[in-house]
Protein backbone atom coordinates (compact mmCIF):
# COMPACT_ATOMS: atom_id res chain seq x y z
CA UNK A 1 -1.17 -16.23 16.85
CA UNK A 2 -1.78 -12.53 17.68
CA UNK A 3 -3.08 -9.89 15.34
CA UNK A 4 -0.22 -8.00 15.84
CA UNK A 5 2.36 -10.71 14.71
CA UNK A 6 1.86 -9.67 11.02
CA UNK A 7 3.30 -6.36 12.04
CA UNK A 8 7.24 -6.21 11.43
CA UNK A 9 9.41 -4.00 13.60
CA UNK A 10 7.04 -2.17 14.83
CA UNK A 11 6.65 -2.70 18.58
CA UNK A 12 5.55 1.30 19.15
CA UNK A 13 2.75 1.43 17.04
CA UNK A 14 1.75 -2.49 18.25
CA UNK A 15 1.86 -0.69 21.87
CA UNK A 16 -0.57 2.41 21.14
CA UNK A 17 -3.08 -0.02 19.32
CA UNK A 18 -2.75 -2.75 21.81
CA UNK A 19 -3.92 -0.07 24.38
CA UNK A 20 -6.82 1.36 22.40
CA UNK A 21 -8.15 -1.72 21.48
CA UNK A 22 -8.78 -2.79 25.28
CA UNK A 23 -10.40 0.50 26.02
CA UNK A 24 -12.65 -0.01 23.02
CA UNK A 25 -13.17 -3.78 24.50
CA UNK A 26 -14.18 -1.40 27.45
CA UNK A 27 -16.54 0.78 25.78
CA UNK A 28 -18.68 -1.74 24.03
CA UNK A 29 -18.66 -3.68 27.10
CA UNK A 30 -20.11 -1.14 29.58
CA UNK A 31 -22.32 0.00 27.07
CA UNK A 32 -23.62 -3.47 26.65
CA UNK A 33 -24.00 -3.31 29.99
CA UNK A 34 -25.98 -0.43 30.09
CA UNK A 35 -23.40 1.52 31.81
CA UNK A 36 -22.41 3.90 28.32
CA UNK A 37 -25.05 5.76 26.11
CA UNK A 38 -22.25 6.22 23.90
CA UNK A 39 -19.41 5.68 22.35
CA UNK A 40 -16.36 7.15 20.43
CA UNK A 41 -17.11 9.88 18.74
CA UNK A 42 -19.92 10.80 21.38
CA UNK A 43 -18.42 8.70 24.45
CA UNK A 44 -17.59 11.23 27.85
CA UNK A 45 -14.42 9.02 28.33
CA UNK A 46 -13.07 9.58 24.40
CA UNK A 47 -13.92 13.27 24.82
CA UNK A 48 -12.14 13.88 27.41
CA UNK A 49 -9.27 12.47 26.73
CA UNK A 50 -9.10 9.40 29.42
CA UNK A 51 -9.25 6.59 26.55
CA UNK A 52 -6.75 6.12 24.43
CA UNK A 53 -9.28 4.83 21.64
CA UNK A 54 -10.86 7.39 18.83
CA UNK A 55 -13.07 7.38 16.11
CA UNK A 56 -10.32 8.08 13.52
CA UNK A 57 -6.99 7.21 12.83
CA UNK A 58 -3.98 7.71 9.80
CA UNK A 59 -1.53 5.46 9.58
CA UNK A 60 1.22 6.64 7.77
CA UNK A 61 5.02 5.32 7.15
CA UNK A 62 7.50 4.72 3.93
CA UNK A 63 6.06 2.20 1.62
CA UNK A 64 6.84 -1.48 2.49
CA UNK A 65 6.48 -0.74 6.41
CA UNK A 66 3.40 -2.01 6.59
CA UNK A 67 0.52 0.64 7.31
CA UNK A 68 -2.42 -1.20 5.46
CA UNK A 69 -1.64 -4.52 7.77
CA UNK A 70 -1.44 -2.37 10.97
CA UNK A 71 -5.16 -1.31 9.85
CA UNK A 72 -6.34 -4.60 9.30
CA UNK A 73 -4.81 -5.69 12.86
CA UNK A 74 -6.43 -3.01 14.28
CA UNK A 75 -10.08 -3.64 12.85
CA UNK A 76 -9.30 -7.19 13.65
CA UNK A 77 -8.57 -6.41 17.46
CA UNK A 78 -11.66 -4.11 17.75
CA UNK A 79 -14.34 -6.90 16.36
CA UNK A 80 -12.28 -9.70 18.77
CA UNK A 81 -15.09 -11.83 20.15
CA UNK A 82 -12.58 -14.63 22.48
CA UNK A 83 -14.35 -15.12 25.41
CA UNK A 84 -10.41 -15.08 27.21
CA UNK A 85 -11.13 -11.21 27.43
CA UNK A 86 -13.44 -11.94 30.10
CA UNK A 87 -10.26 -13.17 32.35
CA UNK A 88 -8.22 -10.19 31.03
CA UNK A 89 -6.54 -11.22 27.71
CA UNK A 90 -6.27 -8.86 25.64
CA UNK A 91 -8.36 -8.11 22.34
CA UNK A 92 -6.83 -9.35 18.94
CA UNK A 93 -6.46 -13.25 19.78
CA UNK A 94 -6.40 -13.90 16.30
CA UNK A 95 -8.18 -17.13 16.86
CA UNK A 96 -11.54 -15.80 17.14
CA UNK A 97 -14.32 -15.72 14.50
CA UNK A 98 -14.39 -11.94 14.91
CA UNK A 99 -10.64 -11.68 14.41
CA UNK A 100 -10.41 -14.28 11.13
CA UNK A 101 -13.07 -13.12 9.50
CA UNK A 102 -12.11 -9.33 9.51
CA UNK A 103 -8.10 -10.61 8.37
CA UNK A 104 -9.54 -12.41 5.52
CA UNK A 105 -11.97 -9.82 4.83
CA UNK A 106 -15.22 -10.86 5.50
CA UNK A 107 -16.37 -9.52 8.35
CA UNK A 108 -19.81 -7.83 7.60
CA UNK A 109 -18.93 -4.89 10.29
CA UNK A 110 -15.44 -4.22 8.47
CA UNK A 111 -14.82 -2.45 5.09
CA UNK A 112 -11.22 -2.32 3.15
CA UNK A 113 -11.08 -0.36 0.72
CA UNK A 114 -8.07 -0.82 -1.74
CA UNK A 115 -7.96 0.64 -4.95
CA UNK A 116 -6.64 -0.38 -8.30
CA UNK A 117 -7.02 2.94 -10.35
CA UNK A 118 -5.37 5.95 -10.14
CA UNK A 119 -7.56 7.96 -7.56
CA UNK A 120 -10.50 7.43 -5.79
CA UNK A 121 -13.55 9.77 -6.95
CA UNK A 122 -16.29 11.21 -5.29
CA UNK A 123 -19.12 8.76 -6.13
CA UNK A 124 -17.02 6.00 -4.01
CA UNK A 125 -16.35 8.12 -1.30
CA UNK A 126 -19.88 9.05 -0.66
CA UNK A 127 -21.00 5.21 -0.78
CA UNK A 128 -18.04 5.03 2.34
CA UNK A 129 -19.70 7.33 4.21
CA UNK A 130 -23.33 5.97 3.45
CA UNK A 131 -21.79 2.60 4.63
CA UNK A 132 -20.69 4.32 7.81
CA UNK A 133 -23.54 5.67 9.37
CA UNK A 134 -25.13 1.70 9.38
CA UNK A 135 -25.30 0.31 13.07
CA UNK A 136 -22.42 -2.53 13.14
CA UNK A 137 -24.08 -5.49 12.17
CA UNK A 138 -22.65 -7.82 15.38
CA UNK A 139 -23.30 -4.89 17.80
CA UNK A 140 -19.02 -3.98 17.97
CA UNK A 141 -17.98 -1.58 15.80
CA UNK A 142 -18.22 -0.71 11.98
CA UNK A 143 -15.03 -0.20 11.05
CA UNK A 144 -13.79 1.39 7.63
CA UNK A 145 -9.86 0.42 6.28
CA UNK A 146 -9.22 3.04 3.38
CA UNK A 147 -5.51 2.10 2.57
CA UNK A 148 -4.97 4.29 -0.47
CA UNK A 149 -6.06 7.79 1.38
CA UNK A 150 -3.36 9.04 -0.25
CA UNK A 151 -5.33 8.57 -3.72
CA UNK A 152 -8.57 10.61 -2.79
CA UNK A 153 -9.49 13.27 -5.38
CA UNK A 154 -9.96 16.73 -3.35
CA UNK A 155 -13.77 16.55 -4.16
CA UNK A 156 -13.54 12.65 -2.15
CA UNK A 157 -11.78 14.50 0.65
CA UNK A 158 -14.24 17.11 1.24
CA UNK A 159 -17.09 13.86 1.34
CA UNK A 160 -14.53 12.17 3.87
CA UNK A 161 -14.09 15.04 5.81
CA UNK A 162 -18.13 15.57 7.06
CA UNK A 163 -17.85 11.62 8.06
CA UNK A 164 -14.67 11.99 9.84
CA UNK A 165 -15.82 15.27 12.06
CA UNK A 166 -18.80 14.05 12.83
CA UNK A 167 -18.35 10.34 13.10
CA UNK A 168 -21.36 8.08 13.28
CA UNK A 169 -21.92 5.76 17.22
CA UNK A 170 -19.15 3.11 16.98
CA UNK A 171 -18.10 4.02 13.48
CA UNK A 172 -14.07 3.61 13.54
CA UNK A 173 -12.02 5.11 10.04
CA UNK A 174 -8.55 4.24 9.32
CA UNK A 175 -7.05 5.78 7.04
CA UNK A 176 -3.35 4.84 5.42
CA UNK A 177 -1.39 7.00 3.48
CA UNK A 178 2.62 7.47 2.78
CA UNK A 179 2.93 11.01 4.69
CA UNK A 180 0.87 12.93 6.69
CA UNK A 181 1.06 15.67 3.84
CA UNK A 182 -0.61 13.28 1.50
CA UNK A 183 -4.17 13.68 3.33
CA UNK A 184 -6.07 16.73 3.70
CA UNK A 185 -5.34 19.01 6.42
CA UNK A 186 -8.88 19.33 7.48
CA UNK A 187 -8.74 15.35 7.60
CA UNK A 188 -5.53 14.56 9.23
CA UNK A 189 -6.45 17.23 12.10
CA UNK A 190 -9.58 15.33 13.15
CA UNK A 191 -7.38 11.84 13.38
CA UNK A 192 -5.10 9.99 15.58
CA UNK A 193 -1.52 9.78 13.53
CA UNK A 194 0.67 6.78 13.78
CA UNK A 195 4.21 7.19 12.08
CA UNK A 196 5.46 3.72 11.40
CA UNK A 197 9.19 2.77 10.38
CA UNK A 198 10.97 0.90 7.72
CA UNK A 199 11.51 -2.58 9.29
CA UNK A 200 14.96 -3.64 10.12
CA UNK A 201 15.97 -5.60 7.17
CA UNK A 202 16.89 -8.74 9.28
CA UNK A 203 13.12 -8.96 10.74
CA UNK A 204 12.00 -8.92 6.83
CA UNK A 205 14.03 -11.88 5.86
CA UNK A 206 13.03 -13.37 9.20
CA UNK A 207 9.25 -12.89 8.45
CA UNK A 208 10.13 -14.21 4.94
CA UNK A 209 11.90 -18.01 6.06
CA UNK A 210 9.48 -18.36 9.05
CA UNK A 211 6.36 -17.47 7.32
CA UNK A 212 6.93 -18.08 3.62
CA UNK A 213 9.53 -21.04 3.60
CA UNK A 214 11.68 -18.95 1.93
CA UNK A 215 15.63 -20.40 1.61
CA UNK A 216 17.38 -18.35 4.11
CA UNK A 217 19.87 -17.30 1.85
CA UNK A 218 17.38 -15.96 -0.68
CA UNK A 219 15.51 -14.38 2.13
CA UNK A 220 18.14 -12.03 3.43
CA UNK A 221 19.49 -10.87 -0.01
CA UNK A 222 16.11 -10.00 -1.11
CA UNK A 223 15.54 -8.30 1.93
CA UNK A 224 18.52 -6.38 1.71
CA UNK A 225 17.94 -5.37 -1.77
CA UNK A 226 14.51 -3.49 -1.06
CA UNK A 227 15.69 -1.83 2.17
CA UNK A 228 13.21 -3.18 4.22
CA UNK A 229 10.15 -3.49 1.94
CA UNK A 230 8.12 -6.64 3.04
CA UNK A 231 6.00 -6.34 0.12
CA UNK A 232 8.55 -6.20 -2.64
CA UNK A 233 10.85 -8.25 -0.93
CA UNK A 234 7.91 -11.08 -1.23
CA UNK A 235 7.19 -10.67 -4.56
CA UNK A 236 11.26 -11.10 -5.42
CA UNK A 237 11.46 -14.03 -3.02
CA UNK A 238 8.62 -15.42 -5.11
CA UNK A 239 8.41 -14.29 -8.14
CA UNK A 240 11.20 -15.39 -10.92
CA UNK A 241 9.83 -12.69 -13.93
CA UNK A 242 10.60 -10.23 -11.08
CA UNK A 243 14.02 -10.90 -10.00
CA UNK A 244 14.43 -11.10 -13.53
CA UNK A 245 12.97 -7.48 -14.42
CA UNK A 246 14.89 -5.76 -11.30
CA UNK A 247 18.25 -7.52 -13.42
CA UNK A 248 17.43 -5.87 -16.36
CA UNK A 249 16.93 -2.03 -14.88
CA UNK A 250 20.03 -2.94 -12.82
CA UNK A 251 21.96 -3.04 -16.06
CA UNK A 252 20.55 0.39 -17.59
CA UNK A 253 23.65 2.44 -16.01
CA UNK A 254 25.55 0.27 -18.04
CA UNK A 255 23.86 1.06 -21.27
CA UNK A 256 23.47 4.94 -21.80
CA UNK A 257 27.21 5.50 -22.69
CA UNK A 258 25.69 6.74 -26.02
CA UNK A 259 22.34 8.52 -27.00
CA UNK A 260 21.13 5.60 -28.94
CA UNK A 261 21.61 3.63 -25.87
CA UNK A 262 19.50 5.75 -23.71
CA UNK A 263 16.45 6.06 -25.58
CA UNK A 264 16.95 2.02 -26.20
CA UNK A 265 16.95 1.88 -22.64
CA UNK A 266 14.09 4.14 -22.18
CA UNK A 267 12.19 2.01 -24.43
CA UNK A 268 12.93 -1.56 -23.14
CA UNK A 269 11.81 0.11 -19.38
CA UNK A 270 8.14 1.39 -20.83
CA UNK A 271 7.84 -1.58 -22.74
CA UNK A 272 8.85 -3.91 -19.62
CA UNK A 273 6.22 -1.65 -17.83
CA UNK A 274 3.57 -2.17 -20.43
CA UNK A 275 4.16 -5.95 -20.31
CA UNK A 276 3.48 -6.17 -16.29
CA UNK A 277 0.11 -4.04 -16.88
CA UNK A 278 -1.14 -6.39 -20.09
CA UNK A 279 -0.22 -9.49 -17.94
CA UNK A 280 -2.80 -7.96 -15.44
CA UNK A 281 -5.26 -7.28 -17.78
CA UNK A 282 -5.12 -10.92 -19.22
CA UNK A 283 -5.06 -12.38 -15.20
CA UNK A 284 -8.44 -10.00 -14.48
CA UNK A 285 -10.07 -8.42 -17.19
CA UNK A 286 -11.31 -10.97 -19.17
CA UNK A 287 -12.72 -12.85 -15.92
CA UNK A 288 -14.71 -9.49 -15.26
CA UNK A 289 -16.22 -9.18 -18.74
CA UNK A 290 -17.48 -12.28 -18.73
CA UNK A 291 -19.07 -11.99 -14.74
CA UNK A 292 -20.55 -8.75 -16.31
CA UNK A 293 -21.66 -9.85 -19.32
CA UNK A 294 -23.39 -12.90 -17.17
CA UNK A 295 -24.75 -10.70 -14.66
CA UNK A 296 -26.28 -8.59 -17.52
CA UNK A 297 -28.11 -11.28 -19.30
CA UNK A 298 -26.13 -11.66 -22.30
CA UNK A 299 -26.13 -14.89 -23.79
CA UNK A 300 -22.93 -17.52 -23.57
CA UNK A 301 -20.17 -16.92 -25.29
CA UNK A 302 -17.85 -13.89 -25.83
CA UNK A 303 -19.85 -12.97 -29.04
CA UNK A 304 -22.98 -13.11 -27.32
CA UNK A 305 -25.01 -9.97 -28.13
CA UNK A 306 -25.72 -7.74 -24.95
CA UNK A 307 -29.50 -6.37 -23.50
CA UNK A 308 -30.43 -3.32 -24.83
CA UNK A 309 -29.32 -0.81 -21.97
CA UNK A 310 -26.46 -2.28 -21.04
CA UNK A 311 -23.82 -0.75 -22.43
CA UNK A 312 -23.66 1.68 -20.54
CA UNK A 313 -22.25 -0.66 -17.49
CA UNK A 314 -19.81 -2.56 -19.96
CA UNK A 315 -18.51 1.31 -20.80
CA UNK A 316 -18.00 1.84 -17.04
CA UNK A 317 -15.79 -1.54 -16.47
CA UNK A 318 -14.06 -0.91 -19.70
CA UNK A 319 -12.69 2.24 -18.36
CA UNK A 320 -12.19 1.34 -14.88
CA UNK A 321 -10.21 -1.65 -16.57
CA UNK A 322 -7.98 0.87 -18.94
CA UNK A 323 -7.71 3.38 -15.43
CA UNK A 324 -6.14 -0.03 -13.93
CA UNK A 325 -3.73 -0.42 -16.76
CA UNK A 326 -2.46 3.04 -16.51
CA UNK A 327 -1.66 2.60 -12.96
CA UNK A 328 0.09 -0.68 -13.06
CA UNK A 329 2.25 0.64 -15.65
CA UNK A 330 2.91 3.85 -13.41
CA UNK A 331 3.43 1.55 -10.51
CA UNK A 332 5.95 -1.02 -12.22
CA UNK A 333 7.80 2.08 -13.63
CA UNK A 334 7.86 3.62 -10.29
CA UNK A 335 9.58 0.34 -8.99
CA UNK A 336 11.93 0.38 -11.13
CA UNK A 337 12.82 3.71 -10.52
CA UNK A 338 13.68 2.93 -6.58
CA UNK A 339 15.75 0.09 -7.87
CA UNK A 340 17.80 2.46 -9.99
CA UNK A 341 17.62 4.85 -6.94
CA UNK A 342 19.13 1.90 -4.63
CA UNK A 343 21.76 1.14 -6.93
CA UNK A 344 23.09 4.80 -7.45
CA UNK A 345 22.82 4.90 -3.31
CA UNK A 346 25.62 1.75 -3.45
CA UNK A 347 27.34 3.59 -6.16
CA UNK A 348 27.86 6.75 -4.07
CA UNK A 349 28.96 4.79 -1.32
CA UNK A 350 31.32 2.90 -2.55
CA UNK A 351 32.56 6.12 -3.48
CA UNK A 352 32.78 7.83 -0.69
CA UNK A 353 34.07 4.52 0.85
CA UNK A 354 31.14 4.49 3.25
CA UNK A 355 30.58 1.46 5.60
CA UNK A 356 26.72 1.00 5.08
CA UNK A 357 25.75 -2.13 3.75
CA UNK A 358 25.22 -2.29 0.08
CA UNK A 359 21.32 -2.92 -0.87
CA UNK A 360 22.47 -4.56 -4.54
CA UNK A 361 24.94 -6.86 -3.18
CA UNK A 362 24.38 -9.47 -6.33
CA UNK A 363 25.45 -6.65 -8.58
CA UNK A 364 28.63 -5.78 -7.39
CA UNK A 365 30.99 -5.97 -10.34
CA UNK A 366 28.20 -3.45 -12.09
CA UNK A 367 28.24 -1.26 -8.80
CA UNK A 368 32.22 -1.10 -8.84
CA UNK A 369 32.41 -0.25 -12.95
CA UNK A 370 30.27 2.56 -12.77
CA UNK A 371 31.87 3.47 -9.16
CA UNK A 372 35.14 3.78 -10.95
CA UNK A 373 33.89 5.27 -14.25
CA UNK A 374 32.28 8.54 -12.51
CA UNK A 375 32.78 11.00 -9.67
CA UNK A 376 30.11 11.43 -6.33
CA UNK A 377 28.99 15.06 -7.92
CA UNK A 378 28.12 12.94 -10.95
CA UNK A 379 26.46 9.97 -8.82
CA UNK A 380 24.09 12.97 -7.04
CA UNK A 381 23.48 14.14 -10.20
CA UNK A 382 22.00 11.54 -11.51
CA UNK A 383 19.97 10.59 -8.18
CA UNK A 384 18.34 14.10 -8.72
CA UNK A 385 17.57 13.27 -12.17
CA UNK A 386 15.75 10.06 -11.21
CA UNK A 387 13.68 11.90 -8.30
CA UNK A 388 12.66 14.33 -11.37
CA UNK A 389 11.59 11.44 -13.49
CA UNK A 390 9.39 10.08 -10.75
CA UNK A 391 7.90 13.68 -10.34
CA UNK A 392 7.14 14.38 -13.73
CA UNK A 393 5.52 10.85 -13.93
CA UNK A 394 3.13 12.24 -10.99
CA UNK A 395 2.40 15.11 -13.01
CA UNK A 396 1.08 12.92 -16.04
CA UNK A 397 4.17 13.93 -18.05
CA UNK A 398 4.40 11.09 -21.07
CA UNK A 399 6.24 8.04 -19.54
CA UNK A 400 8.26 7.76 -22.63
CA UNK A 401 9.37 11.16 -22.70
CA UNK A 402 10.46 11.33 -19.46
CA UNK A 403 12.28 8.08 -18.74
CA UNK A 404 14.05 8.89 -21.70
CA UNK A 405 14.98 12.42 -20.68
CA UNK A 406 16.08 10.28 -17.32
CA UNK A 407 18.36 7.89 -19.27
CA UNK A 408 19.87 11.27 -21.00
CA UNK A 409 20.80 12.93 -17.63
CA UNK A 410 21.92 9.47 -16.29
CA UNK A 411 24.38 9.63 -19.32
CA UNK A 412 25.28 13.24 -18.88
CA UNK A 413 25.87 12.73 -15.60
């Protein structure tokens, strides 16, 4: 299996990376050979313009398309050791130790960076960039997956950006975020962009029965019901308490026909939210404590008192831990925001007796009630008031207050 066969609808970008992954093969090879004193950034050839590799790249795409994967493929392809190469195969076997180890993510030459907190400061960013100017370890390249470039803090991009224009011998940075306006002009200048697509729902529920033994029928209506989204269309496939939660927002047009039943509403969504961020905490959090605590010294047990000057490392994972929190909260209620977007997308259609395929095909009697029960101007109405929610939830606006100032409008109308 390829490194590229985790990558769904995306035969462009597969193309472009394909290509720049033999012409690294190329580079490391002649220099190996003596024939190359350097190599992207310094290489003649990358310079110039005659190889299609580069020492940075942004992958960027609609959520659920599958940039962070296409980055991993990538870093997989550049560290592929299969000696087939040497009778012209190309890089990214998948077979290889270079190529498994970097997919599972322990490659010693490759770096992913994923974040679970809200942004990612300064005092990461500059250990990146210490990490990057290290010789690769099994003489290919040291390569550097950020996947959340999106979430840098200014001060993080400004670190970024000395490591990205002047890049360190066979030092290779991609970089994923959801829009090329979500990285730092300075940055995204100095990279190679890749736009990537929304997969065609079909290859999702595909990639879902053949990989995941999902029931076919399961497969495609999942797939249909997040447009494409591999990721959330996995965790529905798989997941009952989420099938279960996406039910419940599906139902909140339903329940704001009076203001009592909007701020209910509101309620039941930040407290659903709340409940998918404690059930994190309990799954992580404690098992962290008690590697810390361990790692510190303290003695067995939960109660076990801690060495004097340590608390100040406990304090550290303790907020990292409530920064985690915060996000999953913001993340489930952003989630169920797009549902409620999807299912006042069918509404309008219906409407406007549009042909598209419905996404929320399992909640069609709820689609046609409120259908009947409104007009289109209404329906974009309370689209826009969603978008605003989701905005005002980026601008650290209380998530009470504004979900309930969204179930409000949705009543309005």
């Amino acid at each position: 299996m390829a490194v590229w066969d985790d990558l769904v609808g995306q035969d462009r970008v597969i193309e472009q990376l394909a290509a720049a992954a033999r012409d690294a093969d190329a580079l490391v090879t002649a220099a190996a050979a003596g024939s190359a004193e350097e190599v992207p950034g310094g290489s003649a050839d990358v310079s110039a313009g005659t190889s299609k590799m580069t020492h940075a790249w942004l992958f960027t795409g609609p959520p659920g398309c599958g940039r962070a994967t296409s980055a991993r493929a990538f870093a997989a392809a550049l560290q592929c050791v299969s000696p087939d190469r040497a009778i012209g195969a190309a890089p990214g076997c998948g077979f290889c130790d270079g190529c498994h180890t970097t997919l599972v993510g322990t490659h010693a030459d490759v770096e992913i960076v994923r974040t679970d907190v809200l942004s990612i400061g300064v005092k990461e960013t500059r250990e990146l960039v210490r990490r990057a100017q290290l010789s690769p370890a099994g003489g290919r390249w040291q390569v550097i997956v950020l996947e959340d470039a999106d979430r840098l803090t200014e001060g993080a991009g400004n670190v970024l950006l000395k490591a990205v224009e002047e890049p360190a011998p066979r030092t290779v940075w991609l970089l994923c975020a959801p829009s090329l306006e979500d990285v730092l002009p300075t940055i995204r200048s100095r990279c190679r962009s890749l736009t990537m697509r929304t997969p065609p729902v079909a290859a999702v529920a595909d990639v879902l029965v053949r990989r995941d033994g999902i029931d076919p029928a399961l497969a495609a209506q999942v797939a249909q019901a997040t447009q494409g989204h591999i990721g959330r269309a996995r965790r529905l496939a798989t997941d009952e308490r989420a099938r279960a939660r996406r039910a419940a927002v599906l139902k909140m047009p339903l329940r704001v026909a009076d203001m009592g039943g909007c701020l209910k509403a509101a309620q039941e969504l930040i407290d659903a939210a709340a409940e998918d961020a404690k059930q994190v905490a309990e799954d992580v959090d404690t098992k962290e404590t008690e590697e810390l605590r361990a790692a510190l010294g303290a003695a067995a047990g939960t109660g076990g008192r801690l060495p004097r000057g340590t608390a100040g490392a406990m304090k550290d994972l303790q907020d990292r831990q409530k920064r985690r929190s915060t996000r999953t909260q913001r993340d489930t209620l952003d989630l169920a925001l797009t549902d409620l977007t999807g299912f006042y997308r069918d509404v309008l259609a219906i409407q406007l007796g549009s042909r598209v395929a419905l996404a929320n095909v399992d909640a069609r009697d709820t689609l046609e009630r409120v259908a009947s029960a409104s007009r289109p101007e209404g329906t974009l109405r309370r689209i826009e008031a969603i978008g605003a929610c989701r905005q005002a939830l980026d601008r650290n606006v209380a998530p009470l207050l504004a979900v309930e100032a969204m179930a409000v409008a949705l009543r309005a109308g």
